[in-house]
N, C-alpha and C. Protein backbone atom coordinates (compact mmCIF):
# COMPACT_ATOMS: atom_id res chain seq x y z
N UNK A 1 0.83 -1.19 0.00
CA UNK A 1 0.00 0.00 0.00
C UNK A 1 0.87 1.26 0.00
N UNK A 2 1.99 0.98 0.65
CA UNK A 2 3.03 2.30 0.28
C UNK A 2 3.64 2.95 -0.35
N UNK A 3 3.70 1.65 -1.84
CA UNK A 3 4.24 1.72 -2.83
C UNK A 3 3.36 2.39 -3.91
N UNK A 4 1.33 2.07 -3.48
CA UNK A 4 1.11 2.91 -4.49
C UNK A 4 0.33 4.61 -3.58
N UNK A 5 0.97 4.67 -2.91
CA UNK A 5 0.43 6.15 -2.23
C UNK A 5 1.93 6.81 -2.68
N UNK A 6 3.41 6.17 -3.09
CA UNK A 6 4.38 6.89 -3.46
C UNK A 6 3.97 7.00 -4.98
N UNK A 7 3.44 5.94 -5.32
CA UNK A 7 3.17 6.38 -7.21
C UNK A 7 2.33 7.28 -7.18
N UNK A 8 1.18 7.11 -6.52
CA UNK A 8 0.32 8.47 -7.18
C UNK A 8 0.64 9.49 -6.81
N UNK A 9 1.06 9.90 -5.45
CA UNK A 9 1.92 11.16 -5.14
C UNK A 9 2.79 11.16 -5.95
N UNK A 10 3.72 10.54 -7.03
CA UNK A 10 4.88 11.01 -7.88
C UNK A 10 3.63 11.57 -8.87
N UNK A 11 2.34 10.65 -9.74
CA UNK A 11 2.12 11.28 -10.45
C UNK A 11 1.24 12.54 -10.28
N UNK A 12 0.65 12.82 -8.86
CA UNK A 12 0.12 13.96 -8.68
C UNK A 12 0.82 15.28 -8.94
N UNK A 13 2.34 15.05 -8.23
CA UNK A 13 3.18 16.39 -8.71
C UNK A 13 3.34 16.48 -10.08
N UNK A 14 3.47 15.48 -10.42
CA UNK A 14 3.68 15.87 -12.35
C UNK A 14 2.75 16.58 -12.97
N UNK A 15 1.23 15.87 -12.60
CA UNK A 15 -0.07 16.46 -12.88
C UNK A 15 0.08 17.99 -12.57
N UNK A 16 0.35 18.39 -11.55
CA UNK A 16 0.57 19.64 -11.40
C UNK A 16 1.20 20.77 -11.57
N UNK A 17 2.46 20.06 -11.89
CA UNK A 17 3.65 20.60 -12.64
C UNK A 17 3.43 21.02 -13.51
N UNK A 18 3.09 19.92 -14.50
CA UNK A 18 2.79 20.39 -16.44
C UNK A 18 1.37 21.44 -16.38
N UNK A 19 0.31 21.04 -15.29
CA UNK A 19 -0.31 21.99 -15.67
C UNK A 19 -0.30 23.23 -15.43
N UNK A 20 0.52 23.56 -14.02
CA UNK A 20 0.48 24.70 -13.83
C UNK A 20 1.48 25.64 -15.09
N UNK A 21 2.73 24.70 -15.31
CA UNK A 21 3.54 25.07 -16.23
C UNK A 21 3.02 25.71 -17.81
N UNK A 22 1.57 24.64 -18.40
CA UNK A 22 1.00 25.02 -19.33
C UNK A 22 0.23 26.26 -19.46
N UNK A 23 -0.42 26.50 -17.56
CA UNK A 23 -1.29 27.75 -17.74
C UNK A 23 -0.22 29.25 -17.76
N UNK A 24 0.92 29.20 -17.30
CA UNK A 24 1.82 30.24 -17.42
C UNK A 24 1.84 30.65 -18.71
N UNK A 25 1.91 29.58 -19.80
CA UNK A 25 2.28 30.39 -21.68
C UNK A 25 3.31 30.32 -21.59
N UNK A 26 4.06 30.49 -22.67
CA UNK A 26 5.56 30.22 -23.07
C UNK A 26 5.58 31.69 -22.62
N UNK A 27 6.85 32.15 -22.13
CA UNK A 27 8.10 32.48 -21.73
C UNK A 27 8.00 33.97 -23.09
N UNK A 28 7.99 34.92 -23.37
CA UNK A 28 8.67 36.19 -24.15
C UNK A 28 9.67 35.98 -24.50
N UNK A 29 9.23 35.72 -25.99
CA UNK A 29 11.35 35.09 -26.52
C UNK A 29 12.01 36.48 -26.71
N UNK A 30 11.04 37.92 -26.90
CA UNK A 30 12.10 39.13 -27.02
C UNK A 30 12.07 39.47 -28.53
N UNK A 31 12.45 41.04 -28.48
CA UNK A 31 12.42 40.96 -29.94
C UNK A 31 10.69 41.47 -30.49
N UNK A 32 11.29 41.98 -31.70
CA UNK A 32 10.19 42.71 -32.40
C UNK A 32 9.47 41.47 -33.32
N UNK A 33 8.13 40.72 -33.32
CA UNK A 33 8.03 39.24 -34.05
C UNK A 33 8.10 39.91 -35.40
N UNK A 34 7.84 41.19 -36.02
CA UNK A 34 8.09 41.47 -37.04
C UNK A 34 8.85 41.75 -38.18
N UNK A 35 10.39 41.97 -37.70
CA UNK A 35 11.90 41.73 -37.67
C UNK A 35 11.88 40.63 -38.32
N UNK A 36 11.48 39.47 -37.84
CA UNK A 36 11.95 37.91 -38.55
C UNK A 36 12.76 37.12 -37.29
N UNK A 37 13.66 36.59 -37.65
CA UNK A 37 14.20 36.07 -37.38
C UNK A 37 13.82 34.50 -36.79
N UNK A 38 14.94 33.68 -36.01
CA UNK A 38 14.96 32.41 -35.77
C UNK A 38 13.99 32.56 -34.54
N UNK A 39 13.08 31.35 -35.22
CA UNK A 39 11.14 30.96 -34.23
C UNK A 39 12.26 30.76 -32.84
N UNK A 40 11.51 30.60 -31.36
CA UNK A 40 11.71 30.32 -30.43
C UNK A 40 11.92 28.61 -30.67
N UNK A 41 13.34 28.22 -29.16
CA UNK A 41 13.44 26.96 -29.56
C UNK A 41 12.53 26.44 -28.78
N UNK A 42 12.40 25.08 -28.54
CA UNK A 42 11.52 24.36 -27.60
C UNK A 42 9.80 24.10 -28.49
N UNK A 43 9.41 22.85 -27.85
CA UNK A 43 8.07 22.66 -28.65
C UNK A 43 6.90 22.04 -27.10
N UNK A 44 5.84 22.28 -26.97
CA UNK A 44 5.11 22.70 -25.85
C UNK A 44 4.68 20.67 -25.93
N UNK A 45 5.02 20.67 -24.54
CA UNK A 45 4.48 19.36 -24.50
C UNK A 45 3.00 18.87 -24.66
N UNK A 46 2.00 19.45 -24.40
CA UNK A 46 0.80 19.25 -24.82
C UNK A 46 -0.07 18.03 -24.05
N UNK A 47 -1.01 17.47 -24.57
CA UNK A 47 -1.93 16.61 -24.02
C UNK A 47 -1.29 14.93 -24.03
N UNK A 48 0.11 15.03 -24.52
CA UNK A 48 0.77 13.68 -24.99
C UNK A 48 1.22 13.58 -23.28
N UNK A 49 1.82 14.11 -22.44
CA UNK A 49 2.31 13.55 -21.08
C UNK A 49 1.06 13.10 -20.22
N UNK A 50 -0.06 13.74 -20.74
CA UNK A 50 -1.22 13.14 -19.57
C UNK A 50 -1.71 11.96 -19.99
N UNK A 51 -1.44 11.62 -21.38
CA UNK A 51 -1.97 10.15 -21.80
C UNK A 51 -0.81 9.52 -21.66
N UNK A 52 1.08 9.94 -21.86
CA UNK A 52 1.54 8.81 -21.31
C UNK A 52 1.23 8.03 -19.75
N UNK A 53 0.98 9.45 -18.87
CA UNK A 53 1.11 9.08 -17.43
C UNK A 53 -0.57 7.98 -17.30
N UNK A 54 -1.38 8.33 -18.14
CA UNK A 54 -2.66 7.85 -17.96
C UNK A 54 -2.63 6.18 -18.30
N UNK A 55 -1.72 6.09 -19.09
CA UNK A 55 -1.42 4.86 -20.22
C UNK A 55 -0.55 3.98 -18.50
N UNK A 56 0.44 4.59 -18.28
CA UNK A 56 1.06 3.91 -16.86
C UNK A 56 0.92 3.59 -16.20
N UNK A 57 -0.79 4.48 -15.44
CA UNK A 57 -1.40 3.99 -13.93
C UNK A 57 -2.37 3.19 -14.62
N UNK A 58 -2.71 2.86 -15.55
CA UNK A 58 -3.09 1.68 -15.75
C UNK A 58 -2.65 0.73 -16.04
N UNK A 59 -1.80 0.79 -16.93
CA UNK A 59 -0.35 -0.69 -16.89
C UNK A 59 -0.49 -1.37 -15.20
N UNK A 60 0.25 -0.11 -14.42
CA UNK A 60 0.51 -0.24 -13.28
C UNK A 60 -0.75 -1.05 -12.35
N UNK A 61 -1.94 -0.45 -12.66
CA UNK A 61 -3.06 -1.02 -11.66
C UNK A 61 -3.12 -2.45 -12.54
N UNK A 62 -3.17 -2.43 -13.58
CA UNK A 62 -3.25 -4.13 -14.14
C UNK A 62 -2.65 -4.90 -13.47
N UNK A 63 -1.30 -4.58 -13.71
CA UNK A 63 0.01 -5.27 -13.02
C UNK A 63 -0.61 -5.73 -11.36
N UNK A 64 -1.04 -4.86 -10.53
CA UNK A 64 -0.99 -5.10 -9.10
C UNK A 64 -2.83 -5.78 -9.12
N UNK A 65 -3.59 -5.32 -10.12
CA UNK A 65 -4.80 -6.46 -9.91
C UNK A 65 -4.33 -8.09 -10.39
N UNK A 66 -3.62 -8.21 -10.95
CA UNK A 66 -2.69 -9.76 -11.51
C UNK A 66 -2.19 -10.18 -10.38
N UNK A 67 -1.26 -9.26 -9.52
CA UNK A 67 -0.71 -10.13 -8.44
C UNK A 67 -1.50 -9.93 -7.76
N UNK A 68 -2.05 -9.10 -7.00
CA UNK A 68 -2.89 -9.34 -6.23
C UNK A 68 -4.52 -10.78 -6.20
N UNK A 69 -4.85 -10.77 -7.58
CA UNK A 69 -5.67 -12.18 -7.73
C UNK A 69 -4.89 -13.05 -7.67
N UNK A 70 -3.50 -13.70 -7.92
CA UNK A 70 -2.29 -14.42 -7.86
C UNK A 70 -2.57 -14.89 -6.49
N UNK A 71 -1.99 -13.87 -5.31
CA UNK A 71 -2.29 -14.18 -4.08
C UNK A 71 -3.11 -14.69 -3.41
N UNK A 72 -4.38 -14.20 -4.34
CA UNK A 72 -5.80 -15.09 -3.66
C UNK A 72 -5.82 -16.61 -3.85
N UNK A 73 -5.74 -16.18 -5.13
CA UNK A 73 -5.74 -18.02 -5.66
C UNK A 73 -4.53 -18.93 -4.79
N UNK A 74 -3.42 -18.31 -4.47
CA UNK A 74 -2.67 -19.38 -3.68
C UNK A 74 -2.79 -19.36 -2.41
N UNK A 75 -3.83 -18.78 -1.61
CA UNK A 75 -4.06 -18.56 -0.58
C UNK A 75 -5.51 -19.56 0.23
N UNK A 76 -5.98 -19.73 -1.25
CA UNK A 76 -7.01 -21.11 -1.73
C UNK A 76 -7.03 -22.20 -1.74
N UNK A 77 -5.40 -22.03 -2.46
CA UNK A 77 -5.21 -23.62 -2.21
C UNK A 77 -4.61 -24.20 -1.78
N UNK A 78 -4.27 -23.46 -0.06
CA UNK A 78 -3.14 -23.82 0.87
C UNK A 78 -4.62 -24.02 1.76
């Protein structure tokens, strides 16, 4: 049980991280945008980190509903 109150607390800060990070807006690269020059570097992570992390805690809960029915069943037939 400790192991998953440390996972979701890891993924709660992330959750919070990227979003608070997303509601800020990129950063003032400077400069007149009319001038020209070279676009700002960096590309905005977007809705792709909440479906990897989403894609994980479910891997993850699969994984621990498997062992956890594992346990039952040998607990059955002792």
């Amino acid at each position: 049980m400790k192991k998953v109150r440390f996972i979701l607390s890891i993924i709660l800060v992330l959750t919070f991280s990227l979003s608070y990070s997303q509601m800020r807006g990129p950063s003032d690269p400077g400069g007149d945008p009319e001038v020209g020059g070279d676009p700002p570097l960096g590309a905005p992570i977007g809705n792709g980190a909440f479906i990897l992390i989403g894609l994980a805690v479910a891997y993850g809960g699969k994984k621990l509903y498997n062992l956890r029915r594992l346990d039952m069943e040998e607990q059955e037939d002792e």
